[in-house]
N, C-alpha and C. Protein backbone atom coordinates (compact mmCIF):
# COMPACT_ATOMS: atom_id res chain seq x y z
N UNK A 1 -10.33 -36.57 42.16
CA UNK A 1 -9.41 -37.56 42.65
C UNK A 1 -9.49 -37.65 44.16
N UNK A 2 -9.50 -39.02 44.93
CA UNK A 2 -9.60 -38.97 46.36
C UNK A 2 -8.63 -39.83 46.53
N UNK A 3 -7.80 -39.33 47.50
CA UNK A 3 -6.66 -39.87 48.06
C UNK A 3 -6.65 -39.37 49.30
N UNK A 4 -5.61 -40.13 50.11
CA UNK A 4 -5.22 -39.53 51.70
C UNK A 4 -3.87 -39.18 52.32
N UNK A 5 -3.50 -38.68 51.14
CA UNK A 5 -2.01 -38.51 51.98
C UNK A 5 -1.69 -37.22 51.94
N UNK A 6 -1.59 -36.60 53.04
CA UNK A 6 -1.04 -34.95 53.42
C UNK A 6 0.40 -35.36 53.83
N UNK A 7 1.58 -35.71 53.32
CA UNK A 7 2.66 -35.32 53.24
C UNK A 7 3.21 -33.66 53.36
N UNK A 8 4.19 -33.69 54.34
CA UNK A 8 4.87 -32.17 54.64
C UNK A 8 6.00 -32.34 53.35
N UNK A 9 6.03 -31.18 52.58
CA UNK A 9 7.30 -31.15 51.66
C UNK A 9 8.27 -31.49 52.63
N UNK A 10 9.54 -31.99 51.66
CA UNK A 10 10.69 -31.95 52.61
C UNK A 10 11.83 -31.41 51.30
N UNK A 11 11.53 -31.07 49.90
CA UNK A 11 11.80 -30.22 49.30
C UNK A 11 10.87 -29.90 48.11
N UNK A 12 10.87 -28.55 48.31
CA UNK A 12 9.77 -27.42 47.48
C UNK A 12 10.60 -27.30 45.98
N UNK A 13 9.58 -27.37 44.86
CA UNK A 13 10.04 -27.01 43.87
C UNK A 13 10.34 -25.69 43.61
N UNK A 14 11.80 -25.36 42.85
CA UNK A 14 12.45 -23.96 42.99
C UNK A 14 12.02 -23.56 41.52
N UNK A 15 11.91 -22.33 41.70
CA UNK A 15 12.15 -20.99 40.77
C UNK A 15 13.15 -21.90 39.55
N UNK A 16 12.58 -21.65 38.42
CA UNK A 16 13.36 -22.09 36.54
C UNK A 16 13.25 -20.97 35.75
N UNK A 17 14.51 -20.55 34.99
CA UNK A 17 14.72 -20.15 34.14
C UNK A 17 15.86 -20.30 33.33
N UNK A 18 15.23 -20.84 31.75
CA UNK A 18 16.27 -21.71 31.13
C UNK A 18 16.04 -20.92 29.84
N UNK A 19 17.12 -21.63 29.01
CA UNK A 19 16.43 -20.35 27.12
C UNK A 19 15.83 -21.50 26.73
N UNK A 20 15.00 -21.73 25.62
CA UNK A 20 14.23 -22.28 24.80
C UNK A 20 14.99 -23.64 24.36
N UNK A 21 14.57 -24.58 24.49
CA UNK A 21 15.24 -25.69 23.98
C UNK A 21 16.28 -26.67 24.99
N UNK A 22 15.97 -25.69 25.95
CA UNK A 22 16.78 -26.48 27.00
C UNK A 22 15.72 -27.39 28.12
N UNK A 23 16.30 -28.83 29.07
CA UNK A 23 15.81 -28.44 30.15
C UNK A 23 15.33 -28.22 31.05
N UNK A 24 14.13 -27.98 31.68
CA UNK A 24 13.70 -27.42 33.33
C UNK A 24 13.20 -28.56 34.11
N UNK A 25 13.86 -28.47 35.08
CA UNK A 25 13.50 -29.38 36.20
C UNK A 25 13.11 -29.09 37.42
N UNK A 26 11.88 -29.40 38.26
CA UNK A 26 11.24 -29.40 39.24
C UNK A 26 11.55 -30.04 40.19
N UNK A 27 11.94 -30.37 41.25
CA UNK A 27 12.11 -31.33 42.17
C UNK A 27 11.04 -30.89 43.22
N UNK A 28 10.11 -32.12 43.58
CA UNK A 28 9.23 -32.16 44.91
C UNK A 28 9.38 -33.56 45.30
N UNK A 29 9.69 -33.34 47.17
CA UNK A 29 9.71 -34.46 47.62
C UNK A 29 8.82 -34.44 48.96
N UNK A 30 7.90 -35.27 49.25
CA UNK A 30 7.70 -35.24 50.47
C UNK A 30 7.48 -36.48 51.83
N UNK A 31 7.42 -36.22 52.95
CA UNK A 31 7.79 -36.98 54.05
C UNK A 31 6.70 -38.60 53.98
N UNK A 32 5.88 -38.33 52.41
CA UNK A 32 4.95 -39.62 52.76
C UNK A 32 5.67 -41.10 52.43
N UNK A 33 5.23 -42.12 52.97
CA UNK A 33 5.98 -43.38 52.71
C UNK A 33 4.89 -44.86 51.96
N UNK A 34 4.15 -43.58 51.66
CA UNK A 34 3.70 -44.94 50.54
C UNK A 34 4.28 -45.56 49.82
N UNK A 35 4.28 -46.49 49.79
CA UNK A 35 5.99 -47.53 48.65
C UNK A 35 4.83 -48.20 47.32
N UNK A 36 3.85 -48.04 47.69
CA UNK A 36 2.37 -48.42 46.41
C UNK A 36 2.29 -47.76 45.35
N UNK A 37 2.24 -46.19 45.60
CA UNK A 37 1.78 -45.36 44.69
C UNK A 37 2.17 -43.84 45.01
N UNK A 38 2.65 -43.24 44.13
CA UNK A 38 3.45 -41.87 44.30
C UNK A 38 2.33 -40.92 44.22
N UNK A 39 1.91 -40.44 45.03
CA UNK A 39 0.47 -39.52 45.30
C UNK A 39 0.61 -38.39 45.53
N UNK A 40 2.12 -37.97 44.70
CA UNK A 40 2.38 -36.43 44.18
C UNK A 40 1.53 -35.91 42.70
N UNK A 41 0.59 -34.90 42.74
CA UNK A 41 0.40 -34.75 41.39
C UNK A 41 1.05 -33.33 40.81
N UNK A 42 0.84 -32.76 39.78
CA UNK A 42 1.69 -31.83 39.09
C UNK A 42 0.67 -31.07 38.40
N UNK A 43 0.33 -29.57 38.79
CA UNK A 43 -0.62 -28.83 37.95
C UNK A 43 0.21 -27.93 37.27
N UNK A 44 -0.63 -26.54 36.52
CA UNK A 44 -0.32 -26.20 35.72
C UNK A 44 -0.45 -25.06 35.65
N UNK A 45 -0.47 -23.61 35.49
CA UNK A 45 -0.89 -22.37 35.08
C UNK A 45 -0.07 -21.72 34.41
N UNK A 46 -0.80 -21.37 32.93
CA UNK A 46 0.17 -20.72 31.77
C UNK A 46 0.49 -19.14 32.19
N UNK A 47 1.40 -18.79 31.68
CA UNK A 47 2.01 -17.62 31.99
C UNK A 47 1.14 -16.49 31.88
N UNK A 48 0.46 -15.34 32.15
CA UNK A 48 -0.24 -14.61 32.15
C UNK A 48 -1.95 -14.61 32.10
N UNK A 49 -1.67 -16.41 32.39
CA UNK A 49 -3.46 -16.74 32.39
C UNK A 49 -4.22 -16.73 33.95
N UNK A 50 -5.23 -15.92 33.68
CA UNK A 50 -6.05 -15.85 35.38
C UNK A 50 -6.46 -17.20 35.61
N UNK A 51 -6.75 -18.54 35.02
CA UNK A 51 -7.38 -19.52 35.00
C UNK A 51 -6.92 -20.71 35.93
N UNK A 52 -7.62 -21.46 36.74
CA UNK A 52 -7.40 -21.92 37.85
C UNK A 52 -6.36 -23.47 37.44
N UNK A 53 -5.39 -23.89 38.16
CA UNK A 53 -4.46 -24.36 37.98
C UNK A 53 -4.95 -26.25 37.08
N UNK A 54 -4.38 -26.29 36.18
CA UNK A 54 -5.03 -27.53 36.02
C UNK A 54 -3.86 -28.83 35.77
N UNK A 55 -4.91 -30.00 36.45
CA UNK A 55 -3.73 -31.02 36.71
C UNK A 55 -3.64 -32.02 35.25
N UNK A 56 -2.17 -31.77 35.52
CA UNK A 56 -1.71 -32.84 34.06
C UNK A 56 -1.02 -33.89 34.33
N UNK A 57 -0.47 -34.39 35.59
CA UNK A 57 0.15 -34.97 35.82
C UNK A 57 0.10 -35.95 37.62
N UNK A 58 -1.58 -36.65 37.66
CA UNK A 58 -1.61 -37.44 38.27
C UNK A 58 -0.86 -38.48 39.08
N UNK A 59 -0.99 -38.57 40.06
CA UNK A 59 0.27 -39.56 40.96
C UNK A 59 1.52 -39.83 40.07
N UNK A 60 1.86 -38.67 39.40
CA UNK A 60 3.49 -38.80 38.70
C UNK A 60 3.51 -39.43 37.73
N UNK A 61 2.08 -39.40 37.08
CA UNK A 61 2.01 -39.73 35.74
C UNK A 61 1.76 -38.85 34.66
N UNK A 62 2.93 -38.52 33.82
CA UNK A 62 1.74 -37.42 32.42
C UNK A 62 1.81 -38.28 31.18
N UNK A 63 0.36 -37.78 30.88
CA UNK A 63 -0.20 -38.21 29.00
C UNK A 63 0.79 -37.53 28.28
N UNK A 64 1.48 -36.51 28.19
CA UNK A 64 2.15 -35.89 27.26
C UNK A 64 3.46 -36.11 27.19
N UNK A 65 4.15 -37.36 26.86
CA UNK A 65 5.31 -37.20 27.34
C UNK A 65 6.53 -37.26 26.12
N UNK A 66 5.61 -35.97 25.22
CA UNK A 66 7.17 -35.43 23.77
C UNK A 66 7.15 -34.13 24.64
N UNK A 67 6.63 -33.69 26.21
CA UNK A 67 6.93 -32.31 26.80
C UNK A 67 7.54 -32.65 27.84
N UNK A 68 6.63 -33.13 28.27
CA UNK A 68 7.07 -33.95 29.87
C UNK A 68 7.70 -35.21 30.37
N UNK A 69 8.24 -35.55 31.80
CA UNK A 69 8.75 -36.87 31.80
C UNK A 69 8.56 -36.59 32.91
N UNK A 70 8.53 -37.55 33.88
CA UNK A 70 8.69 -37.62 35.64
C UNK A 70 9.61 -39.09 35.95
N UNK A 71 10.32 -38.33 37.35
CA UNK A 71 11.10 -39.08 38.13
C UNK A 71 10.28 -39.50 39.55
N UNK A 72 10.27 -40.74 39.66
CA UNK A 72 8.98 -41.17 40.77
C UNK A 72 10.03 -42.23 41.93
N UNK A 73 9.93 -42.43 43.08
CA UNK A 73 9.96 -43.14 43.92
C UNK A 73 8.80 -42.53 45.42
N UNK A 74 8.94 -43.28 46.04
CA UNK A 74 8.01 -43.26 47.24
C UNK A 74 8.43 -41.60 48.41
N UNK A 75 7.09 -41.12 47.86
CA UNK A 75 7.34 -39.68 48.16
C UNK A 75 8.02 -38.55 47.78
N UNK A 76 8.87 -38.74 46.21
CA UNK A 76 9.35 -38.19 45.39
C UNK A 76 8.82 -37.85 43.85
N UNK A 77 8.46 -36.79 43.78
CA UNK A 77 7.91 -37.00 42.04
C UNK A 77 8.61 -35.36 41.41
N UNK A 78 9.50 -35.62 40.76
CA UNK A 78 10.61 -34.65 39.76
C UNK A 78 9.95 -34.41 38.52
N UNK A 79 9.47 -33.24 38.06
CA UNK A 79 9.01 -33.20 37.05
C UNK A 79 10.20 -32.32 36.15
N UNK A 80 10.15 -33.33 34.81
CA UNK A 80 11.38 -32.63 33.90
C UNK A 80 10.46 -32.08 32.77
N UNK A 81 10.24 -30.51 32.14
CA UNK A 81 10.20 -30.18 30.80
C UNK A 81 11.33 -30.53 29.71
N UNK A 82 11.38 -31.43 29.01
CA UNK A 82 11.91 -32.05 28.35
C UNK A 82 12.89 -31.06 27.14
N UNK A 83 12.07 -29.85 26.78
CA UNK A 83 12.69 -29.16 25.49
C UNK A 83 12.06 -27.81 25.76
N UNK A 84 12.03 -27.07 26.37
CA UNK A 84 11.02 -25.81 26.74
C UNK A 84 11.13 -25.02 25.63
N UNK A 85 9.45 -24.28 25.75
CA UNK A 85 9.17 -23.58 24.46
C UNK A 85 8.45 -22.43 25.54
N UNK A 86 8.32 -21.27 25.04
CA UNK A 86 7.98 -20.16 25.44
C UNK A 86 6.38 -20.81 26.13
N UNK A 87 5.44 -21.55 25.25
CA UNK A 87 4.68 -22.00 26.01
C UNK A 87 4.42 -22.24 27.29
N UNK A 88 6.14 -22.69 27.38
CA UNK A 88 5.64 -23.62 28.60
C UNK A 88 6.23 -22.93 30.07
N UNK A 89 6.07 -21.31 29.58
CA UNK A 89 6.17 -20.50 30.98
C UNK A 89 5.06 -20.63 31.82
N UNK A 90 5.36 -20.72 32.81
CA UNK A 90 4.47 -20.19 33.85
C UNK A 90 4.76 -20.81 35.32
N UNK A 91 3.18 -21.49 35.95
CA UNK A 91 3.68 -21.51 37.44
C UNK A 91 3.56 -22.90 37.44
N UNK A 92 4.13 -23.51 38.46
CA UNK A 92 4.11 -25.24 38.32
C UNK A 92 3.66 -25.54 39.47
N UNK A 93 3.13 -26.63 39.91
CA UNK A 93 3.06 -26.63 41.31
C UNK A 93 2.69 -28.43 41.76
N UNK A 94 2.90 -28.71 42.68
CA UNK A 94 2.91 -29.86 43.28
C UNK A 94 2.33 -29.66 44.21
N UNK A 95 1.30 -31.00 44.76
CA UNK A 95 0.53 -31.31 45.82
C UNK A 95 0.51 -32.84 45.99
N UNK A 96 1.05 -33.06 47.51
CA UNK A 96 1.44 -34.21 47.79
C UNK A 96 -0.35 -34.49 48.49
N UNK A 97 -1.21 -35.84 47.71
CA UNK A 97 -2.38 -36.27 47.86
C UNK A 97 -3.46 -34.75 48.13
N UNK A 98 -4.12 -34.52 49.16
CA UNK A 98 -4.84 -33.52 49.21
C UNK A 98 -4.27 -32.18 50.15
N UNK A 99 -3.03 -32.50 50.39
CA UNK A 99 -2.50 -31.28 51.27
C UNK A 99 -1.95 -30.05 50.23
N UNK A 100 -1.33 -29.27 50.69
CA UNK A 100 -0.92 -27.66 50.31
C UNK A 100 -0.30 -27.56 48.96
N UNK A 101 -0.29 -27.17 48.34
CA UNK A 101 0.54 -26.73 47.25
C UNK A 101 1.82 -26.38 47.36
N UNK A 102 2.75 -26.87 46.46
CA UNK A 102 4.07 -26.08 46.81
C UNK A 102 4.56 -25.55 45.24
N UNK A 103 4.89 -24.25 45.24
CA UNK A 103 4.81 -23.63 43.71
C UNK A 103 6.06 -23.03 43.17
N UNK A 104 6.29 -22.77 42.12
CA UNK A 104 7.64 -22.80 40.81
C UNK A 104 7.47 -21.92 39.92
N UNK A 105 7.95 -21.23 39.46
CA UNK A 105 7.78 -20.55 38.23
C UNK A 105 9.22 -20.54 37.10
N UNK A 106 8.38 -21.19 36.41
CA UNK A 106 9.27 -21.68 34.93
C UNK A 106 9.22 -20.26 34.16
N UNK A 107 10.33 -19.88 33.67
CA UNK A 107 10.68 -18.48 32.77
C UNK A 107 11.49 -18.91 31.67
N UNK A 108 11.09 -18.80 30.68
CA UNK A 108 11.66 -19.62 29.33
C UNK A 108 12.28 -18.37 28.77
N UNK A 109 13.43 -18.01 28.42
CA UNK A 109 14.03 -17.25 27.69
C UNK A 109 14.26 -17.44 26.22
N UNK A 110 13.77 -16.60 25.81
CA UNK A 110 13.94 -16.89 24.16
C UNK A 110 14.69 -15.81 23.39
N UNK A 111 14.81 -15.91 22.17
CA UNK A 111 15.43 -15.16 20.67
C UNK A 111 14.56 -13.72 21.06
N UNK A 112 13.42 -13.98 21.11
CA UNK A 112 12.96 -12.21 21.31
C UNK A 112 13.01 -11.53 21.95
N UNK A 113 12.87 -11.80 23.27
CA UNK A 113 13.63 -10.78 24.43
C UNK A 113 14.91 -10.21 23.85
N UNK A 114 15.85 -10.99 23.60
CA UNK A 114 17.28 -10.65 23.19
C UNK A 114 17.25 -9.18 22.14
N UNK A 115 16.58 -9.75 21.45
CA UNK A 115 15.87 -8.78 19.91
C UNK A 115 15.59 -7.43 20.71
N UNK A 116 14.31 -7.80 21.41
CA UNK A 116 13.69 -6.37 21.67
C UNK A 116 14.89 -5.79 22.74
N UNK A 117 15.51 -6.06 23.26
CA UNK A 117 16.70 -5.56 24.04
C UNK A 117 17.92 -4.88 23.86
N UNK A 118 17.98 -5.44 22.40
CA UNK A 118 19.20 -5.14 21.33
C UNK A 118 18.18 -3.90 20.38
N UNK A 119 16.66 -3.95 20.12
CA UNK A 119 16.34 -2.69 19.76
C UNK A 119 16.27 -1.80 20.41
N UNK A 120 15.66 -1.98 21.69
CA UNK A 120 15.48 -0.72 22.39
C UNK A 120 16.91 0.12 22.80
N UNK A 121 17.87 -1.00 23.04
CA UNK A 121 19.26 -0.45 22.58
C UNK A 121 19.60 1.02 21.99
N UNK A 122 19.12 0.53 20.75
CA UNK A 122 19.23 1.14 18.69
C UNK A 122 18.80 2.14 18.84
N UNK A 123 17.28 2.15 19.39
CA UNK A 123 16.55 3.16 19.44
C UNK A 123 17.06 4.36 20.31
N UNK A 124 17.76 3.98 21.63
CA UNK A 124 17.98 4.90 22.64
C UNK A 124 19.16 5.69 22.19
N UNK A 125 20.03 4.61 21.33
CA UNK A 125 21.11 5.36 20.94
C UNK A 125 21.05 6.61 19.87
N UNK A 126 19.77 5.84 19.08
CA UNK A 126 19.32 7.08 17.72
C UNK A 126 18.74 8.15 18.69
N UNK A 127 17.77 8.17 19.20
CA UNK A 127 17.26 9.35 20.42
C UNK A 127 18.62 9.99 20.66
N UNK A 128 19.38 9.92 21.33
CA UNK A 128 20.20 10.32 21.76
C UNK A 128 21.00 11.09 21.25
N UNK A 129 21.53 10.39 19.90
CA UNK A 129 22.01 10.83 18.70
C UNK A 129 21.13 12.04 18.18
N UNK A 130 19.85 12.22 18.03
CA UNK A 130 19.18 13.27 17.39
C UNK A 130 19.34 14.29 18.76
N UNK A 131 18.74 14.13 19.85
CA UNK A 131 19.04 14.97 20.68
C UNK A 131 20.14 15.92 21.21
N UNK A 132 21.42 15.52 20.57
CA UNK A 132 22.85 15.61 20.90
C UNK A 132 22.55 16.64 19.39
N UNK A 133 22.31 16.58 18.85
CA UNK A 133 22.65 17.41 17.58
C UNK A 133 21.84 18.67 17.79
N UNK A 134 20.32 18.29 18.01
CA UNK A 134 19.62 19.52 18.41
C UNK A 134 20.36 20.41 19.43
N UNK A 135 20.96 19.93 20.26
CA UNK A 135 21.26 20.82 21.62
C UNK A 135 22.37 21.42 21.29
N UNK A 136 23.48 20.51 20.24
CA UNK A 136 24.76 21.53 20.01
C UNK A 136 24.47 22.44 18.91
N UNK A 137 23.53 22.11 18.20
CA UNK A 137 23.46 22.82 17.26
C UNK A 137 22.70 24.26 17.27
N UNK A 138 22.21 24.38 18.13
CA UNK A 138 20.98 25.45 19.09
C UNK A 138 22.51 26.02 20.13
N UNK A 139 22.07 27.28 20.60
CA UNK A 139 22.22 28.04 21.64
C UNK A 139 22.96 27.48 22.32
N UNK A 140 22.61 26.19 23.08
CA UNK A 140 23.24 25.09 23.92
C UNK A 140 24.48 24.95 23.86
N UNK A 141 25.80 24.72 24.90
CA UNK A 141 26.59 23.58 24.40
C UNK A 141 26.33 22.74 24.84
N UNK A 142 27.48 21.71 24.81
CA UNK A 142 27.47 20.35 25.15
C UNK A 142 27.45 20.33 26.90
N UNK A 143 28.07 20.84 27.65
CA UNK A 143 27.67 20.72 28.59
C UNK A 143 26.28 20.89 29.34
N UNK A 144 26.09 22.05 28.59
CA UNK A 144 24.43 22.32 29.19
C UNK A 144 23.25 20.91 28.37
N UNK A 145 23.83 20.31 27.64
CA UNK A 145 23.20 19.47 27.28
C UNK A 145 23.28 18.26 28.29
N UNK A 146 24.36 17.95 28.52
CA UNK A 146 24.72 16.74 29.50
C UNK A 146 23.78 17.09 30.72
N UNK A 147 23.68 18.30 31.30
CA UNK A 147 22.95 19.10 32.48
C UNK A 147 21.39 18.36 32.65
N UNK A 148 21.43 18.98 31.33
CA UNK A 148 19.55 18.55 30.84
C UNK A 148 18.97 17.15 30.82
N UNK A 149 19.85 16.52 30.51
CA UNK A 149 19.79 15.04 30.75
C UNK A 149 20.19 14.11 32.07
N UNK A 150 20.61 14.76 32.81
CA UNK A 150 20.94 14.27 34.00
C UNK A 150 19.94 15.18 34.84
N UNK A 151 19.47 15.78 34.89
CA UNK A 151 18.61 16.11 35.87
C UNK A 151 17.04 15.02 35.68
């Protein structure tokens, strides 16, 4: 793509984190005054992928839009995730024509975090529970048990 506009942000898209199904919005605006054509584009990098950022969303336009939607006026392009799915973690980023990047990171909260949070919970409490029995039940009391665990 060849274009010419190095626009200075005049606001950077912020840090998202929403739960699943909700949602996320990007805001980039910058100082250019083209009133023709919005020559913000919108790339992409999935959450834990080394792979170099790829653009989906041309002068504030995207093909995909049961994910995506954009808000466009002259030197403004808002990118909305429409329904977020764990997919659609990662880093976002905007570049006004060929100047700098300005970058976001979308964090989608879901049902399994919650899960594994509420197990590791379960688990610490059963540990605990077996450990508490070994120690009173042995030599130990309870205090020298509390000892052992806090050190």
């Amino acid at each position: 793509m060849c274009w010419s506009a190095n626009g200075a942000f005049t606001t950077h898209p912020s840090n998202v984190a929403v739960s699943t199904n909700d949602p996320a919005v990007f805001k980039c605006t910058t100082n250019s005054t083209s009133s023709d054509i919005v020559l913000i584009g919108w790339y992409y990098i999935a959450a834990g992928s080394p792979s170099l950022p790829r653009l989906f969303a041309p002068f504030c336009v995207v093909s995909d839009t049961s994910v995506y939607r954009t808000e466009s006026a002259a030197g403004v392009c808002n990118l909305i995730v429409i329904s977020t799915q764990l997919t659609n973690a990662g880093t976002y980023l905007c570049q006004d024509g060929q100047g700098p990047y300005s970058a976001a990171e979308l964090v989608v909260l879901g049902n399994y975090i919650i899960a594994l949070l509420y197990a590791d919970l379960i688990i610490a409490c059963v540990v605990l529970s077996i450990w508490h029995k070994v120690f009173t039940n042995h030599k130990y009391s309870k205090v020298h048990f509390y000892r052992a665990t806090l050190r």
